[in-house]
Protein backbone atom coordinates (compact mmCIF):
# COMPACT_ATOMS: atom_id res chain seq x y z
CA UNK A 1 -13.12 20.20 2.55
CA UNK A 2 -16.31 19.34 0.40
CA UNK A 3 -15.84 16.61 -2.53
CA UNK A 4 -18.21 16.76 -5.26
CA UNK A 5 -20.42 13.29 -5.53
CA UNK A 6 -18.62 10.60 -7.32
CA UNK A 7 -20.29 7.96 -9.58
CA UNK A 8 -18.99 4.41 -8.69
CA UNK A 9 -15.73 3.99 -10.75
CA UNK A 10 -15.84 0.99 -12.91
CA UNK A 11 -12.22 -0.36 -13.70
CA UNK A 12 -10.50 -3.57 -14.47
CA UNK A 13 -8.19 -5.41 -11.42
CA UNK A 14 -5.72 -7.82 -12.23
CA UNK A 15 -6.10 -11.03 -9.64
CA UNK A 16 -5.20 -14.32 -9.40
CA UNK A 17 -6.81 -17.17 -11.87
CA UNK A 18 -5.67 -19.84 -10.01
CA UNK A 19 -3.34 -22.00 -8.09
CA UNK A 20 -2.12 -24.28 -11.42
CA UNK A 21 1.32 -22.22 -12.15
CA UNK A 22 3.86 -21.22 -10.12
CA UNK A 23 3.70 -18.10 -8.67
CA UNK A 24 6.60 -15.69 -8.54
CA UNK A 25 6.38 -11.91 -8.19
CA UNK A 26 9.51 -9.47 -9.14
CA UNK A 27 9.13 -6.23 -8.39
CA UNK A 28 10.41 -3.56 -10.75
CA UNK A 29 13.76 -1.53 -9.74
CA UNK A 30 12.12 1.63 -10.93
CA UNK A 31 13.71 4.09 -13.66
CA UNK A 32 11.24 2.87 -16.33
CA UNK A 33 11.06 -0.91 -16.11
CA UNK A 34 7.88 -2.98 -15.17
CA UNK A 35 6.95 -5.13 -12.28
CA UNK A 36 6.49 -9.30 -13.49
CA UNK A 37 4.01 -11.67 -12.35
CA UNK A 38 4.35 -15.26 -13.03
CA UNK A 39 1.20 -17.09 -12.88
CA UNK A 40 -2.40 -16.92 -14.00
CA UNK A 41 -4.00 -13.83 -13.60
CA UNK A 42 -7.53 -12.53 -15.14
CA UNK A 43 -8.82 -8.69 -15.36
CA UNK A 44 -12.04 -8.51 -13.75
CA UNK A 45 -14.36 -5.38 -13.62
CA UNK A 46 -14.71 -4.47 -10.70
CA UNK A 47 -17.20 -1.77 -8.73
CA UNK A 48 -14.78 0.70 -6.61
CA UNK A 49 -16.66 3.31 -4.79
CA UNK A 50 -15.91 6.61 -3.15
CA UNK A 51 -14.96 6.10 0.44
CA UNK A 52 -15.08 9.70 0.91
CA UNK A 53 -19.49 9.54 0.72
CA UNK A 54 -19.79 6.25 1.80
CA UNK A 55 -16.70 5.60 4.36
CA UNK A 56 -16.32 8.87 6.50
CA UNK A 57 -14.95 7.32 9.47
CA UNK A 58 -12.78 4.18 8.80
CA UNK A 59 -10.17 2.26 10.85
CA UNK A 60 -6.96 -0.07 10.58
CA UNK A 61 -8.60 -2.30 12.51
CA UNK A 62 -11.42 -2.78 11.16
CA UNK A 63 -11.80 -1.70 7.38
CA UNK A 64 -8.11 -1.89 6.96
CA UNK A 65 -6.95 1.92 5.88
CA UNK A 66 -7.46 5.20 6.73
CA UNK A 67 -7.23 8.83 5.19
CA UNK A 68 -5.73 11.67 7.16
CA UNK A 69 -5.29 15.10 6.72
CA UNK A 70 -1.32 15.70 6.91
CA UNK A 71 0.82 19.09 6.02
CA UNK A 72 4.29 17.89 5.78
CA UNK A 73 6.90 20.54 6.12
CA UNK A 74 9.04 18.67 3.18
CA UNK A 75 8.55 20.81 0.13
CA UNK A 76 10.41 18.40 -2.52
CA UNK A 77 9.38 14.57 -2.15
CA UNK A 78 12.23 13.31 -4.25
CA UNK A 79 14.87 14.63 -1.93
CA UNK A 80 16.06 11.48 -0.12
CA UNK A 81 17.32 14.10 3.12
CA UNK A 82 14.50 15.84 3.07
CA UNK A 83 12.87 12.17 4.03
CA UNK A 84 15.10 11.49 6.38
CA UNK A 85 15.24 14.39 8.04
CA UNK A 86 11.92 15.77 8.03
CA UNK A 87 9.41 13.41 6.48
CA UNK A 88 10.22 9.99 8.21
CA UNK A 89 10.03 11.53 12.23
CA UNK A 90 6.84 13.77 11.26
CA UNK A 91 5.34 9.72 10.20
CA UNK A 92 6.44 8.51 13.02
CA UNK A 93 4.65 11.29 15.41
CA UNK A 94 1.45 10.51 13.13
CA UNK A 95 1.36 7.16 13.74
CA UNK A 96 1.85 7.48 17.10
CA UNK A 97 -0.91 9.39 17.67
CA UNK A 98 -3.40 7.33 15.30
CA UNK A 99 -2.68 3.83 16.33
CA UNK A 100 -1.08 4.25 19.75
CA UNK A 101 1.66 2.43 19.41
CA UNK A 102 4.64 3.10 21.60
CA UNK A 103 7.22 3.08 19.11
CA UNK A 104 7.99 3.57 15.16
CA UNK A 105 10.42 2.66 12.62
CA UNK A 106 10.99 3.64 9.40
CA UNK A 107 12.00 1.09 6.91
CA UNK A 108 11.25 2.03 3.29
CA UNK A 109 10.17 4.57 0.62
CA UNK A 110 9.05 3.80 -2.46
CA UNK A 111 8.13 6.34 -5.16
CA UNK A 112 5.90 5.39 -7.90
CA UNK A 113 4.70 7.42 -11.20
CA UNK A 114 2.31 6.70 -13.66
CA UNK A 115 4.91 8.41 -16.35
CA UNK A 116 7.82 6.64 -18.08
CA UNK A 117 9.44 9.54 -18.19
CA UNK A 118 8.72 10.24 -14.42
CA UNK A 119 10.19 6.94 -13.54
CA UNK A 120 13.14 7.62 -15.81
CA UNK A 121 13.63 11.17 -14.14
CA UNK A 122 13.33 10.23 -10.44
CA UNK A 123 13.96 6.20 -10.30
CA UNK A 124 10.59 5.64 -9.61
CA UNK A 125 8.81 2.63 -9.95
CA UNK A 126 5.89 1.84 -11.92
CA UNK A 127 2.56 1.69 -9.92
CA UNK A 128 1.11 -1.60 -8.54
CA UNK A 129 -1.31 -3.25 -10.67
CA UNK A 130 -2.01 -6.39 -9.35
CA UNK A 131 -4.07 -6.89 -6.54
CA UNK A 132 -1.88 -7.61 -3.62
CA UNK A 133 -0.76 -7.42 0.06
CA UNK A 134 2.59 -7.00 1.10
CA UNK A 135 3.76 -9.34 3.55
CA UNK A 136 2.17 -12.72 4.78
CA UNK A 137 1.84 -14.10 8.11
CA UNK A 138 5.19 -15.17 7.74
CA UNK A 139 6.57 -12.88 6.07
CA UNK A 140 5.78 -9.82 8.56
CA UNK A 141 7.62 -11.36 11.35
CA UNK A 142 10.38 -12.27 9.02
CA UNK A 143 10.65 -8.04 8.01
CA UNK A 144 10.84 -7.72 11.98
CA UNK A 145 13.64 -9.67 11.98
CA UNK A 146 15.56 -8.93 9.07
CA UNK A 147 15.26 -4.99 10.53
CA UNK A 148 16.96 -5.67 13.39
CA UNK A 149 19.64 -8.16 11.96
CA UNK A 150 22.06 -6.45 14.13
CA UNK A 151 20.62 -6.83 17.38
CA UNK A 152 18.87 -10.08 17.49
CA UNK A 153 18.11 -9.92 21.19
CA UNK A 154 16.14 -6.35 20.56
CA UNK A 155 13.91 -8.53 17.99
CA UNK A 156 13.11 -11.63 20.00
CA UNK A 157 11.97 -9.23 22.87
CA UNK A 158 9.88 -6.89 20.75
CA UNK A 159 8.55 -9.66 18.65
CA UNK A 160 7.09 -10.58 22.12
CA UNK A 161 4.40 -8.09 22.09
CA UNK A 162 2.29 -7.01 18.86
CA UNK A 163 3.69 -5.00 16.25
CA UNK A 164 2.15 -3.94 12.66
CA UNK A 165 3.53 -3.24 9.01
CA UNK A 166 1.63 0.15 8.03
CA UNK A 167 2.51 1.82 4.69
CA UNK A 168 1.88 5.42 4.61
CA UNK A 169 0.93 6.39 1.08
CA UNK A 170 0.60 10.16 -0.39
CA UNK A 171 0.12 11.86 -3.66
CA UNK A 172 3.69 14.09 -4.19
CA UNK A 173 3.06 15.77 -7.20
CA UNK A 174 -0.75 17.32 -9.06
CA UNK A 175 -3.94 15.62 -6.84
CA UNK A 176 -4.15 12.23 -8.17
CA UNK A 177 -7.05 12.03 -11.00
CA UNK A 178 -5.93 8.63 -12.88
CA UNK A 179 -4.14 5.49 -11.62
CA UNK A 180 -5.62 5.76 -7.91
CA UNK A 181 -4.52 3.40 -4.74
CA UNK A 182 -7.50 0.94 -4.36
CA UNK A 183 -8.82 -0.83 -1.25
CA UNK A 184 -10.52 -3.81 -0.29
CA UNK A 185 -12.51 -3.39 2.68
CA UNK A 186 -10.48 -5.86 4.82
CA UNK A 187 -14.08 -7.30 6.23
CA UNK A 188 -15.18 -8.38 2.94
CA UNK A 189 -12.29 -10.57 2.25
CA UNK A 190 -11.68 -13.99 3.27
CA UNK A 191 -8.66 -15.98 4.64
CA UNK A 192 -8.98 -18.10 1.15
CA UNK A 193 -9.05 -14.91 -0.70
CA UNK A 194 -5.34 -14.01 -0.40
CA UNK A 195 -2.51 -16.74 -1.57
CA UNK A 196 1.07 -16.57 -0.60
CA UNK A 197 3.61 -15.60 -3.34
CA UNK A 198 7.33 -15.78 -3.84
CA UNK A 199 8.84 -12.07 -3.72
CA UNK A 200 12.29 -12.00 -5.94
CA UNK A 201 13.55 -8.50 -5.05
CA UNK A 202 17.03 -7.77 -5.99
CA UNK A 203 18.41 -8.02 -2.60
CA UNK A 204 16.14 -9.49 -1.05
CA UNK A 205 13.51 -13.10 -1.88
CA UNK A 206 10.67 -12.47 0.58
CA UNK A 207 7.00 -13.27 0.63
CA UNK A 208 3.34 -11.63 -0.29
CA UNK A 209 -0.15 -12.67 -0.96
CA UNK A 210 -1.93 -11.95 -4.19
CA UNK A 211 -5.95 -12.26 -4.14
CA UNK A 212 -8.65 -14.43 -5.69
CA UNK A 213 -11.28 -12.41 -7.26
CA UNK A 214 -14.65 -13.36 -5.03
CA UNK A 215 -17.61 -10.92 -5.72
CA UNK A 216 -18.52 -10.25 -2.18
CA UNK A 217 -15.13 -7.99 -1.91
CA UNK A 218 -15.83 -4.51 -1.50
CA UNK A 219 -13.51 -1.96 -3.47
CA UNK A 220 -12.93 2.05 -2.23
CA UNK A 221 -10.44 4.82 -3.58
CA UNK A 222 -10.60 8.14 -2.53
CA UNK A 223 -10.92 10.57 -5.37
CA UNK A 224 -8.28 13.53 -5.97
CA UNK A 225 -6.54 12.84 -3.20
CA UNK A 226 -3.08 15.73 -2.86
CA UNK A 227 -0.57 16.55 -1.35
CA UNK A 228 -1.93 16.99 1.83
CA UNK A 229 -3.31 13.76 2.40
CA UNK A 230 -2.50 10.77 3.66
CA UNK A 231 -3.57 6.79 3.44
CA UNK A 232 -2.40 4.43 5.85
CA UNK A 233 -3.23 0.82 5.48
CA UNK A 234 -2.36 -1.94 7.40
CA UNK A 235 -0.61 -4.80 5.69
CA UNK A 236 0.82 -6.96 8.47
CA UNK A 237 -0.66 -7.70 12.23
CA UNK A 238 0.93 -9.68 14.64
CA UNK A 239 -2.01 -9.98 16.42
CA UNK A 240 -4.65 -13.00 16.37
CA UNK A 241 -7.77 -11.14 18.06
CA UNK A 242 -9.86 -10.88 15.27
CA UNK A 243 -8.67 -7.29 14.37
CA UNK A 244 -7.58 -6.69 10.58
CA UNK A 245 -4.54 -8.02 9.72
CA UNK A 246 -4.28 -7.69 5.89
CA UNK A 247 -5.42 -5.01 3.02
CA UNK A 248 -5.13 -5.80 -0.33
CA UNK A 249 -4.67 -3.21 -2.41
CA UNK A 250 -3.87 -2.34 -6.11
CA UNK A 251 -3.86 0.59 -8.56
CA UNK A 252 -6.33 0.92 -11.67
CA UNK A 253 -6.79 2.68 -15.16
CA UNK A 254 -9.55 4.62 -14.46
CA UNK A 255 -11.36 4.71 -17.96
CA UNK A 256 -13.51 8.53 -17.35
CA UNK A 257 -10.11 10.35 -17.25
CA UNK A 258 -8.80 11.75 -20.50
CA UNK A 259 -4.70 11.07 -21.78
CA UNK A 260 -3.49 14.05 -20.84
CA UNK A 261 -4.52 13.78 -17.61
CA UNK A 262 -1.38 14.77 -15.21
CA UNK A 263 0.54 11.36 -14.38
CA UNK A 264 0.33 9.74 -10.81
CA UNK A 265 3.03 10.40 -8.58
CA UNK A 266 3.09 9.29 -4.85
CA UNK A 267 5.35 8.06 -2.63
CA UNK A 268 4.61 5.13 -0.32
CA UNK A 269 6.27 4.41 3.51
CA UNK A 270 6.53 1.61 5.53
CA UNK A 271 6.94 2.07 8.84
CA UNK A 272 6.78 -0.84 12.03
CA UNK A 273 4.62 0.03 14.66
CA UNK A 274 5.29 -1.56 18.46
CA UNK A 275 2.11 -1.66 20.88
């Protein structure tokens, strides 16, 4: 499918200021509420450019995220069955394919909207806007574990070998125009770049890494992206080779795209992936 040219998109990413305040993260519950950050954080412009002219061929090991042409049979994202029925083992057969790994789990969906009234509707949470990565060295090993609370041998032997966090993110609703996922080019960014966080989740007090602003980061989106698409990006690696092992990420305002632009919707999957 031909994309028309795209002009570098110009927005404003919320990182970290610095180190001197405690640094908590709560993630919303969705239904209309809003994500906190405790800390010191700064907007910074930032240049994000198209990564469908200047990345064609990308990988999780290397850049950190890829973008994949995917026709889901699900028809309704919202429908929690549908998911589980359909959506999760059709993931699990894609990620197979793309990374090679020899097995896949399924751990977590998370819809997000741009809309208050689309959160309200569906449950949906409100969409990232902090630049982040999900799990820390840690933390990954610790989501491992905590899947497989019930069989504790299963996890020492599979922890053995490498395993990945991937997230699988689509657009569920009109092709997203306003509030796109945003990439750092995992290259570009450096191990003093990202600093661990507390994660308060309801059930759950876990561990992320939020990201210094440094101007030799490298920022891609990929405009319009639909239905039909999808992103995976790495956010945990096991492995110590060199490969990519983190990608932060973050959504943005983009300031060219008028109010009544449609709202974001998209729906975001985590999956474990055993080489």
């Amino acid at each position: 499918m031909k994309h028309a040219t795209h002009d570098p998109l110009r927005a404003q990413l919320k990182f970290l200021a610095n180190r001197s305040a405690p640094l908590v993260y709560v993630p919303s519950k969705g239904g209309g509420d809003r994500t906190e950050h405790m800390g010191n954080y700064r907007n910074h412009e930032v240049e994000i450019h198209d990564a469908r002219e200047q990345l064609p061929a990308t990988d999780l090991d290397r850049e950190g995220f890829v973008l994949l042409h995917h026709e889901s049979a699900v028809d309704d994202f919202y429908d929690d069955a549908a998911l589980r029925s359909t959506y999760h083992s059709e993931l699990v057969d894609l990620l197979k394919r793309v990374t090679g790994a020899r097995r896949v789990e399924v751990f977590d969906d998370t819809r997000r909207s741009s809309s208050v009234s689309k959160q309200q509707q569906h449950g949906a949470r409100d969409p990232a806007n902090i630049v982040h990565n999900d799990y820390t060295h840690d933390s990954g090993l610790r989501r491992l574990m905590d899947f497989f609370s019930e069989s504790p041998e299963e996890a020492q032997r599979l922890k053995q070998r490498r395993f990945a966090i991937i997230n699988a993110w689509r657009p569920i609703g009109e092709p997203v125009v306003d509030h796109p996922l945003v990439l750092c080019d995992a290259r570009t960014v450096r191990d003093a770049d990202l600093v661990p966080v507390e994660r308060r989740g309801e059930d759950r007090t876990g561990e992320l890494q939020v990201a210094l602003h440094d101007p030799g980061q490298r920022w891609y989106y990929y405009p319009r992206m639909n239905r039909n698409e999808v992103l995976l990006f790495k956010t945990y690696d096991s492995a110590l080779d060199g490969r990519t092992r983190f990608t932060p990420h973050s959504s943005c305002k983009d300031p060219r795209v008028p109010d009544d632009a449609p709202p974001r919707e998209s729906l975001e999957t985590r999956c474990l992936a055993f080489f």
